[in-house]
Protein backbone atom coordinates (compact mmCIF):
# COMPACT_ATOMS: atom_id res chain seq x y z
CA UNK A 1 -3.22 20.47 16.20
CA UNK A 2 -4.70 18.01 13.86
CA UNK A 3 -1.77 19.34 10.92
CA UNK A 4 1.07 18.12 13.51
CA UNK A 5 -0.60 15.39 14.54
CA UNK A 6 -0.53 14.36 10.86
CA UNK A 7 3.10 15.45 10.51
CA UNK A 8 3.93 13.61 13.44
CA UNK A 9 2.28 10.52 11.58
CA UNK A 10 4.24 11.11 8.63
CA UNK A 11 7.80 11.50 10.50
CA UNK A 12 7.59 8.24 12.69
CA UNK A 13 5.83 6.43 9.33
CA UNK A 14 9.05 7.12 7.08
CA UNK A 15 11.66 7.63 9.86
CA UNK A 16 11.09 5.62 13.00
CA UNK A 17 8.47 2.91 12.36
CA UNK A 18 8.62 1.59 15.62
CA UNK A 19 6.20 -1.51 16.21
CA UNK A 20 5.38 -3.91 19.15
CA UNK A 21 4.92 -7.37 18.79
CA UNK A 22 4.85 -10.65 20.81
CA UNK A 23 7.19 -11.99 18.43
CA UNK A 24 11.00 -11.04 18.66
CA UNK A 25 11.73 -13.22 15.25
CA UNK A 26 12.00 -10.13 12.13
CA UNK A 27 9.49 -12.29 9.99
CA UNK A 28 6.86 -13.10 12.40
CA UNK A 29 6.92 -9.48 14.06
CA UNK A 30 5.86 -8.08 10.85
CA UNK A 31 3.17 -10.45 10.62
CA UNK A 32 1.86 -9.98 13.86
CA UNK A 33 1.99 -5.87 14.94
CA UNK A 34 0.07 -4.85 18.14
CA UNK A 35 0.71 -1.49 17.98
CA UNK A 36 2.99 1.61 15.95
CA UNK A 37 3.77 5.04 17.35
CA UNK A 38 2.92 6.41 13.77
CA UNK A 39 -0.74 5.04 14.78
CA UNK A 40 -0.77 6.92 18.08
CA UNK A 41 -0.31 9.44 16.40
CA UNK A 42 -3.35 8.85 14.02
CA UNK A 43 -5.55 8.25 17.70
CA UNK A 44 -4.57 11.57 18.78
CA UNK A 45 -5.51 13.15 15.31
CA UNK A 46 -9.27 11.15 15.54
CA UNK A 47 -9.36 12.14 18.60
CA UNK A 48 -9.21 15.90 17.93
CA UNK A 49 -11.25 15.70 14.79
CA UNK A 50 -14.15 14.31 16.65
CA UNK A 51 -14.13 16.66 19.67
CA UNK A 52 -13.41 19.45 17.45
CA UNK A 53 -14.03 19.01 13.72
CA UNK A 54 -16.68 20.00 11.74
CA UNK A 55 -18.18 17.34 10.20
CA UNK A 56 -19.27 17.26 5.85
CA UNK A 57 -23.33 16.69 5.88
CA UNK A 58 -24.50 14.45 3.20
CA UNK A 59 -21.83 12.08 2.45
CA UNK A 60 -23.65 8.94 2.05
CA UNK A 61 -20.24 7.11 1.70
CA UNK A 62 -18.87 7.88 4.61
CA UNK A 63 -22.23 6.42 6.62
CA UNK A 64 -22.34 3.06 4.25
CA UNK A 65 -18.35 2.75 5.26
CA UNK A 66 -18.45 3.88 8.92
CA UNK A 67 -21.09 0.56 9.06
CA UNK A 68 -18.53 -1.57 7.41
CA UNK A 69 -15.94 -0.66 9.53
CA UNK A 70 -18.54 -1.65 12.49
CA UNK A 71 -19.34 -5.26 10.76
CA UNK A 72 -15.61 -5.67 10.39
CA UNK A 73 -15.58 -5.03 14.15
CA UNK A 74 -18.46 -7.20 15.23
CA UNK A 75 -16.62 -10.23 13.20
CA UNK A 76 -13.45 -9.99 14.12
CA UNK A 77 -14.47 -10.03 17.90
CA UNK A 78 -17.18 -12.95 17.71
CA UNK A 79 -13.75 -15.27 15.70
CA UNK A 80 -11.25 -13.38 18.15
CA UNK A 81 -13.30 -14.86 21.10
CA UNK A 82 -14.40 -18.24 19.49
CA UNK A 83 -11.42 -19.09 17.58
CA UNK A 84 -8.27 -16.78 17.06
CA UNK A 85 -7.58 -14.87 19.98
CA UNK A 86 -5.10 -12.42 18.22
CA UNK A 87 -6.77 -9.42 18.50
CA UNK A 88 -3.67 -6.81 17.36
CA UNK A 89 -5.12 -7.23 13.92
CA UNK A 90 -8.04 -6.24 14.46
CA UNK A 91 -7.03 -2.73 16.65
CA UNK A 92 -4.63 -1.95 14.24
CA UNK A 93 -6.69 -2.24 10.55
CA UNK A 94 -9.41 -0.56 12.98
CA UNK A 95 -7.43 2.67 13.24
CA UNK A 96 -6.30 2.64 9.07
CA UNK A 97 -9.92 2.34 7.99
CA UNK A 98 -11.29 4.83 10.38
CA UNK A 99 -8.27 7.06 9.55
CA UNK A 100 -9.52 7.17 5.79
CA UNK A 101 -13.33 8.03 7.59
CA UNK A 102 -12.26 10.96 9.43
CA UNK A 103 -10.02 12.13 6.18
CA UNK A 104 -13.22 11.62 4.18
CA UNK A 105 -16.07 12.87 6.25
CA UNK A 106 -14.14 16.39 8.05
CA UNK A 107 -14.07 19.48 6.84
CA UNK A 108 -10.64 20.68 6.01
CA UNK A 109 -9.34 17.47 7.29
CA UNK A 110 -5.39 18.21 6.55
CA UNK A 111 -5.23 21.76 7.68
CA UNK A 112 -5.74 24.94 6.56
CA UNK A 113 -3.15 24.60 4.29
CA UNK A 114 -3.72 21.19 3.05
CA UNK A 115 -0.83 21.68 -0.11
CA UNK A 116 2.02 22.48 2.04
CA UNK A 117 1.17 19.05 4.08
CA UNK A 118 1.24 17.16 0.59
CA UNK A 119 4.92 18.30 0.12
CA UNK A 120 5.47 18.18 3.75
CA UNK A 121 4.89 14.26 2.94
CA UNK A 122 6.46 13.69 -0.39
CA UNK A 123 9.80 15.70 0.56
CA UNK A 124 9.98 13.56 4.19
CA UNK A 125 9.21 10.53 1.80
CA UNK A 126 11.97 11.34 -1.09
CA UNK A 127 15.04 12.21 2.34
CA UNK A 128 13.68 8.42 3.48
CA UNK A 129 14.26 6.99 0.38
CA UNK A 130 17.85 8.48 -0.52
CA UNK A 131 18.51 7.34 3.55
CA UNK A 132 17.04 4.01 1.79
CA UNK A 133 19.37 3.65 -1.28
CA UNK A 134 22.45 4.52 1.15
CA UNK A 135 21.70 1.98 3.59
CA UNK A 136 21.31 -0.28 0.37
CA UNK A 137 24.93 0.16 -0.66
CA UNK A 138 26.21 -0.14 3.00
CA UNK A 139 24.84 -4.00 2.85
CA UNK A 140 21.88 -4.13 4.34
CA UNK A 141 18.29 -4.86 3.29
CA UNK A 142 15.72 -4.01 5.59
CA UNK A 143 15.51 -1.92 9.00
CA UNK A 144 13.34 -3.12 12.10
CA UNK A 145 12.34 -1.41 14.87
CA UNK A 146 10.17 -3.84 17.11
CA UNK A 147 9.89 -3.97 20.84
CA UNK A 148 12.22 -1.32 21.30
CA UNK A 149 15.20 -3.14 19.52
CA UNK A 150 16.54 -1.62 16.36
CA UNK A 151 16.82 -4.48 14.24
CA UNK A 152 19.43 -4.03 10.61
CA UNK A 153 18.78 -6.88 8.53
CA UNK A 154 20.82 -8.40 5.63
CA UNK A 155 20.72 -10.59 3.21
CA UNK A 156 21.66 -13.97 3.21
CA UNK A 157 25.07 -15.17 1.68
CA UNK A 158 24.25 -16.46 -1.29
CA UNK A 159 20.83 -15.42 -2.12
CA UNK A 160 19.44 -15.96 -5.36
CA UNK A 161 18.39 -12.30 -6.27
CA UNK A 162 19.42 -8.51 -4.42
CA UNK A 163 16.52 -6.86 -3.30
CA UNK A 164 15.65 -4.21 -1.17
CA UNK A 165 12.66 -3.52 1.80
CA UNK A 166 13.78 -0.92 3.67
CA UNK A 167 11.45 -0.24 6.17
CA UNK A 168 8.78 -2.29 4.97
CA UNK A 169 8.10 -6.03 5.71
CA UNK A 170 9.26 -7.45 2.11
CA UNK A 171 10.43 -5.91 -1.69
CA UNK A 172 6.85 -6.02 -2.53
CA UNK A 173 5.63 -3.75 0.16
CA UNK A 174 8.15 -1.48 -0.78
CA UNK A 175 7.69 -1.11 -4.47
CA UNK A 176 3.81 -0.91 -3.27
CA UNK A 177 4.87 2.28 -1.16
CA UNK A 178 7.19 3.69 -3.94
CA UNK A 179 4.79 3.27 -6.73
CA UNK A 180 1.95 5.55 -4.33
CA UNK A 181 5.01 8.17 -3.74
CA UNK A 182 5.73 8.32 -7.58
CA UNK A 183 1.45 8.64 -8.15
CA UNK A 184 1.70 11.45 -5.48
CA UNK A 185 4.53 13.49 -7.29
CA UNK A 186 2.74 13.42 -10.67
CA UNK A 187 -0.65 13.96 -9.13
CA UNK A 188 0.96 17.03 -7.19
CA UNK A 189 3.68 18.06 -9.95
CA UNK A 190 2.39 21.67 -9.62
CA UNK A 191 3.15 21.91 -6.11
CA UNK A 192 7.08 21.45 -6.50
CA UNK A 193 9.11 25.11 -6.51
CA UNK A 194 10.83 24.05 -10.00
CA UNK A 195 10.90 21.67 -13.03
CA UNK A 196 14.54 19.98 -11.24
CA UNK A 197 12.94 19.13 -7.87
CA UNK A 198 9.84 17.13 -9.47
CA UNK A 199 12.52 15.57 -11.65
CA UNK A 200 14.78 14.39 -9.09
CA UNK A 201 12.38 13.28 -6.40
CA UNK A 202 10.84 10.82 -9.17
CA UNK A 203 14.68 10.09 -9.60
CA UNK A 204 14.83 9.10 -6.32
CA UNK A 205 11.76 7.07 -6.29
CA UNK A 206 12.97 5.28 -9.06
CA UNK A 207 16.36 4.45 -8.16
CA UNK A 208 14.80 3.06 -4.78
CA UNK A 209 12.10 0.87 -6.86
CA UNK A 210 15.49 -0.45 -9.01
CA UNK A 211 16.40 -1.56 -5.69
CA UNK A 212 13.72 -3.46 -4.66
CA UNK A 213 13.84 -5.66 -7.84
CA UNK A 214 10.58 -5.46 -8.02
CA UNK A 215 9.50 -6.21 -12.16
CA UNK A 216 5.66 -5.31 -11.02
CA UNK A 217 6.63 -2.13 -9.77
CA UNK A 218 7.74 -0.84 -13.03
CA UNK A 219 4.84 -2.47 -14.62
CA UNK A 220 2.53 -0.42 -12.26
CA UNK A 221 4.47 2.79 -12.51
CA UNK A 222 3.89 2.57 -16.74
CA UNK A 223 0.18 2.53 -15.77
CA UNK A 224 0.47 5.52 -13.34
CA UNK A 225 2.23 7.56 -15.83
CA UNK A 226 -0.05 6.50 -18.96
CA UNK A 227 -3.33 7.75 -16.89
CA UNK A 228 -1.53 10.77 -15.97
CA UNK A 229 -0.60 11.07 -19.76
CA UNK A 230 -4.37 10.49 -20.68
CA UNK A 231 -5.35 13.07 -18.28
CA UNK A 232 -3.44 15.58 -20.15
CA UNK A 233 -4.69 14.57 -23.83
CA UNK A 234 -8.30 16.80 -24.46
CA UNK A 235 -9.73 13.95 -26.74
CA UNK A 236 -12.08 16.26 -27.92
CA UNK A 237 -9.39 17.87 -29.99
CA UNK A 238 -7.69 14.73 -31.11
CA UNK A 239 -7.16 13.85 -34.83
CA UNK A 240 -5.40 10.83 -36.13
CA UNK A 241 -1.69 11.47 -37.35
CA UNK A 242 0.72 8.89 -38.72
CA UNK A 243 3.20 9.97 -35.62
CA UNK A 244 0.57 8.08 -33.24
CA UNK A 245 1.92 4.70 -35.22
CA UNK A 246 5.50 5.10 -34.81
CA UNK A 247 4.72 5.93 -30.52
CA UNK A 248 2.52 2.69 -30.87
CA UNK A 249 5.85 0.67 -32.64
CA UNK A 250 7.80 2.16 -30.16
CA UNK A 251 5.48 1.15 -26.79
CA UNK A 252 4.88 -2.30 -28.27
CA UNK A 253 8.94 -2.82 -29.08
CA UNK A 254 9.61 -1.66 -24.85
CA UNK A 255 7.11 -4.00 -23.30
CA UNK A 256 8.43 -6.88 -25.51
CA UNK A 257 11.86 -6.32 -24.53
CA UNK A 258 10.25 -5.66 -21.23
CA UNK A 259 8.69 -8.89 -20.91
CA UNK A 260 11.77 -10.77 -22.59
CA UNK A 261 13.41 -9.30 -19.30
CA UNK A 262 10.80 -10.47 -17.01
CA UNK A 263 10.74 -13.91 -18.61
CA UNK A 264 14.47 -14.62 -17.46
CA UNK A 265 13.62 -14.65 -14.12
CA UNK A 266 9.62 -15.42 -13.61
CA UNK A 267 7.47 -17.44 -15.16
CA UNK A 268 4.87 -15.50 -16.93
CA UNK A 269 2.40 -18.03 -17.91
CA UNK A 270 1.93 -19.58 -13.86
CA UNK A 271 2.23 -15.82 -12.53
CA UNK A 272 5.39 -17.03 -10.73
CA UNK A 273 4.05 -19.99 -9.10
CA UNK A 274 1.08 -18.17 -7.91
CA UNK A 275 -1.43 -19.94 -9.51
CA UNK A 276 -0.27 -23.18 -7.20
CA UNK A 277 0.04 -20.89 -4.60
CA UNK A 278 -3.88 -19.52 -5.29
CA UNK A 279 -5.15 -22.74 -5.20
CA UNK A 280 -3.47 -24.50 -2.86
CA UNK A 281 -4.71 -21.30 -0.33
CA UNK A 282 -8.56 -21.97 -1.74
CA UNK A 283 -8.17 -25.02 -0.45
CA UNK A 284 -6.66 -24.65 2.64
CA UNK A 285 -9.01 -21.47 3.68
CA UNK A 286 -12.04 -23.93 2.40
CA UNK A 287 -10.97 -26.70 4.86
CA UNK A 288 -10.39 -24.37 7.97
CA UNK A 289 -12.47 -21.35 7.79
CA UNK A 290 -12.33 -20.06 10.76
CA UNK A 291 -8.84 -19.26 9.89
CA UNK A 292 -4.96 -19.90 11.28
CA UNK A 293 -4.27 -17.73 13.58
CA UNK A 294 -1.03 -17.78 15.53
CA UNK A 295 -0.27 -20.89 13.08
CA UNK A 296 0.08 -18.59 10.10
CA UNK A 297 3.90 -17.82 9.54
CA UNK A 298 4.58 -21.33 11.02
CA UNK A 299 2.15 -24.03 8.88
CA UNK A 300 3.02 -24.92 5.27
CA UNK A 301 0.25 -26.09 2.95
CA UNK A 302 0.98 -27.56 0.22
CA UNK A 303 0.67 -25.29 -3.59
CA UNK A 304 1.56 -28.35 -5.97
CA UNK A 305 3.43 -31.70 -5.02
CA UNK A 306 6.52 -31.57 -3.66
CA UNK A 307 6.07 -27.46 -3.30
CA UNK A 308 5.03 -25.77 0.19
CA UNK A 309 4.92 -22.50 0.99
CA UNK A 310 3.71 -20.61 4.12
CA UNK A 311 1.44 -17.78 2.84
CA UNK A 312 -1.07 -17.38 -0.25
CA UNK A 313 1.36 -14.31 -1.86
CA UNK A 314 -2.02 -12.58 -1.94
CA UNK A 315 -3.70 -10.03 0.40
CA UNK A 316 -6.55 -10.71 0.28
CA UNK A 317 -6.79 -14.95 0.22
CA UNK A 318 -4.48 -14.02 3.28
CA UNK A 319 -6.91 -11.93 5.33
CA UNK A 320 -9.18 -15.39 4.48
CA UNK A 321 -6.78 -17.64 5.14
CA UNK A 322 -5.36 -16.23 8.67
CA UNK A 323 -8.38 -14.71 10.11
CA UNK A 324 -11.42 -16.29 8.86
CA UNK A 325 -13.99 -16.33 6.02
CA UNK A 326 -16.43 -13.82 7.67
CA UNK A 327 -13.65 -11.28 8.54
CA UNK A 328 -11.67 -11.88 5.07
CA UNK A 329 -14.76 -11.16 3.06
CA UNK A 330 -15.97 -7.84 5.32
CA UNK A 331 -12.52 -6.71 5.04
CA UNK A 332 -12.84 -7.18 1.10
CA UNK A 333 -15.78 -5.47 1.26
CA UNK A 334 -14.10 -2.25 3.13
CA UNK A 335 -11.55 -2.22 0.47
CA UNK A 336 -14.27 -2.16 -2.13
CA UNK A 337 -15.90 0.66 -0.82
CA UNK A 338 -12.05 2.43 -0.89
CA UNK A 339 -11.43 2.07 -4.22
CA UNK A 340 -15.09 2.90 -5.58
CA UNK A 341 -15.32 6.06 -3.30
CA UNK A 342 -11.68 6.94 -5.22
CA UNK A 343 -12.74 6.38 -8.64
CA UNK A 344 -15.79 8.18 -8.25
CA UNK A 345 -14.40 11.39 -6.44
CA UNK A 346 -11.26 11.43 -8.45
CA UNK A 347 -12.61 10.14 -11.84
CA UNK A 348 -9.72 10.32 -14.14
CA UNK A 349 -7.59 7.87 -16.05
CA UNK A 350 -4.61 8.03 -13.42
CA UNK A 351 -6.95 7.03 -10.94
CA UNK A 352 -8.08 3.86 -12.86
CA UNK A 353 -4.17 3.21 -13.96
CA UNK A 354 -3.25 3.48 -10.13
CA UNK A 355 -5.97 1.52 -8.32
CA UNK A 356 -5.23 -1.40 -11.26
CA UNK A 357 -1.98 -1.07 -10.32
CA UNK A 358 -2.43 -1.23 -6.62
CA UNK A 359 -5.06 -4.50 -7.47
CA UNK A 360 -1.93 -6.39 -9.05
CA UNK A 361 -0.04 -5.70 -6.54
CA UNK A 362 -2.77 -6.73 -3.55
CA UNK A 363 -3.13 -9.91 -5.73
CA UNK A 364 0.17 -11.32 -6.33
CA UNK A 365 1.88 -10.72 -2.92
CA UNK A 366 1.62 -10.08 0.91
CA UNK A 367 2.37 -6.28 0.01
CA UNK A 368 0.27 -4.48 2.79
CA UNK A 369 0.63 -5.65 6.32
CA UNK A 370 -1.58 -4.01 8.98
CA UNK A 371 1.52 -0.93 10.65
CA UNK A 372 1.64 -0.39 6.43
CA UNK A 373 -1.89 0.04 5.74
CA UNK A 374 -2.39 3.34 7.11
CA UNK A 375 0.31 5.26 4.94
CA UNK A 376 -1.07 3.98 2.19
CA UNK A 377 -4.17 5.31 2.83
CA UNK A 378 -3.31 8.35 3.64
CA UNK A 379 -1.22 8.82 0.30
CA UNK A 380 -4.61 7.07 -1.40
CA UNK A 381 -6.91 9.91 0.01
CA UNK A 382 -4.47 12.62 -1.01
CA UNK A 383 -3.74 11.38 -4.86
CA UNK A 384 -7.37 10.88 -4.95
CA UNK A 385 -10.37 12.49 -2.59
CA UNK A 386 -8.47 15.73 -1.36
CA UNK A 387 -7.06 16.66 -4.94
CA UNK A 388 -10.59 16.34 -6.23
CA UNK A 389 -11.97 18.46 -3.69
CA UNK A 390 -8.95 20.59 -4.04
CA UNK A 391 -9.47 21.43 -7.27
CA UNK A 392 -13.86 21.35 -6.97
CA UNK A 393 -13.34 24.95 -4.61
């Protein structure tokens, strides 16, 4: 039961992320998700483990995070009631974080055959993303389904760079999601039937995160594939050879043409603009925090004179900014206890090289909305906790 539910998940995650919102507009549904079927599916799955799973004893994690998950509760509901009154958020990060907790704290929490559901997910993720790059070339840029209305979204005439979303809220989101996949692959690489499967779903992958013209994805996939490449080394064996200068040469010559690139089109030394945008949120969340609320999507402040934008282009100052200091800084604190618990279970270099990665990405855009959160999750548990213990029996 608990393997289909988890299937289930996966299928209405990549294929059919229907969502419910009391917003009709494509931007502000995003922002403001009540529901997904993809997280009914995850209830039904809870549900199950905690009638009928067998739970780990000892796990002092999973106690300290079941009680942050509690305080993120008791916070959001006190500003809910006071001040917000948008309580969607709330129910739906609920059901992500205590998604991870039952994945963490069950015994054999995928299934008895917790492998085949790893390439159960990465082969339903690499047929979504070749349905991606085809829907790409036929002109359009994202696809919606909210309030049962499928919703196929282009861009604008005109617009100043192509980019790609998919079924995810913006490019960044995306390349977020695609970056994860491509961790999963190499993480898993032993799992694929042949050399030319691995090597074309990381084909795929890549073609998609071309598409999303996303310059940080490829700067987060180099980290990915350098841990994974550190993994491999035994550095007790290592001796110095004159080889190791010319690979240096090389890897210094590709991120300076790299960053020549980059430089064309962002500014490297403000991060974009986000430095304005960083400080302008500071001061907004400092001046209101007890957060925006339904405002947020609608209110500008004000990054640098002359300059307004409408979010902080950063998860986390977001959480602070649209739903309060208390509740920004618990749900800081959850993540916290995420990536420590991965680092310590997993404790390897690709581990580091992806949860840095993931960090830049959390910091320099609105990359993980709330219908998103869970996925990620789930493909953060499996690249991290269950291949641990996969390889510990």
């Amino acid at each position: 039961m608990k393997t289909l539910c988890l299937k289930l998940f996966i299928i209405l995650s990549l294929f059919f992320p229907a969502v419910y919102s009391p917003f009709t507009e494509d931007y502000k549904a995003e922002y403001y998700v009540i529901f997904t079927l993809a997280y009914g599916a995850l209830l039904v799955y809870m549900g199950w483990q905690l009638f009928r799973g067998q739970r780990k004893r000892g796990d002092k994690f999973c106690l300290i995070y079941l009680a942050g998950i509690l305080l993120y509760n008791v916070l959001s509901l006190y500003m809910n009631a006071v001040y917000l009154h948008w309580y969607g958020e709330q129910i739906s990060n609920t059901i992500a974080f205590a998604f991870f907790l039952f994945l963490c704290w069950y015994e054999d929490s995928l299934g008895e055959q917790g492998g085949s559901l790893v390439m159960f997910l990465l082969r339903c993720a690499v047929i979504s993303n070749i349905l991606s790059i085809l829907y790409f070339f036929m002109g359009y840029v994202s696809y919606l389904i909210c309030n049962n209305q499928f919703w196929l979204i282009r861009l604008p005439e005109g617009y100043y760079e192509f980019r790609h979303h998919w079924i995810y809220s913006h490019k960044s989101d995306y390349a977020l999601m695609l970056t994860a996949f491509i961790a999963l692959a190499v993480r898993f690489r032993n799992l694929f039937r042949s050399r030319f499967t691995w090597c074309f779903s990381l084909a795929v992958f890549l073609a998609a995160l071309f598409l999303t013209h996303s310059w940080t994805g490829f700067g987060v996939v180099v980290l990915v594939l350098l841990g994974a490449w550190m993994d491999s080394i035994d550095w007790k064996k290592v001796r110095f050879r004159k080889i190791y200068l010319l690979w240096g040469a090389a890897a210094v010559m590709g991120g300076g043409i790299f960053l020549k690139l980059l430089m064309r089109e962002r500014n490297l030394f403000s991060l974009g603009g986000r430095l304005d945008i960083w400080r302008g949120a500071v001061r907004e969340i400092l001046e209101k925090p007890e957060g925006w609320g339904y405002w947020f999507g609608e209110v500008l402040f004000e990054a640098s004179p002359g300059w307004q934008v409408n979010n902080a282009h950063n998860v986390f100052l977001n959480v602070l900014l649209r739903f309060s200091v208390p509740v920004g800084l618990s749900f800081i604190l959850l993540f916290l206890l995420i990536i420590g618990y991965c680092l310590w279970k997993s404790r390897t270099w690709m581990a580091a090289g992806m949860w840095f990665g993931f960090l830049v990405f959390l910091n320099m855009d609105y990359c993980l909305l709330n219908y998103e959160m869970g996925m990620f999750l789930f493909v953060v548990y499996l690249g991290c906790v269950d291949y641990y213990e996969l390889h510990a029996k």
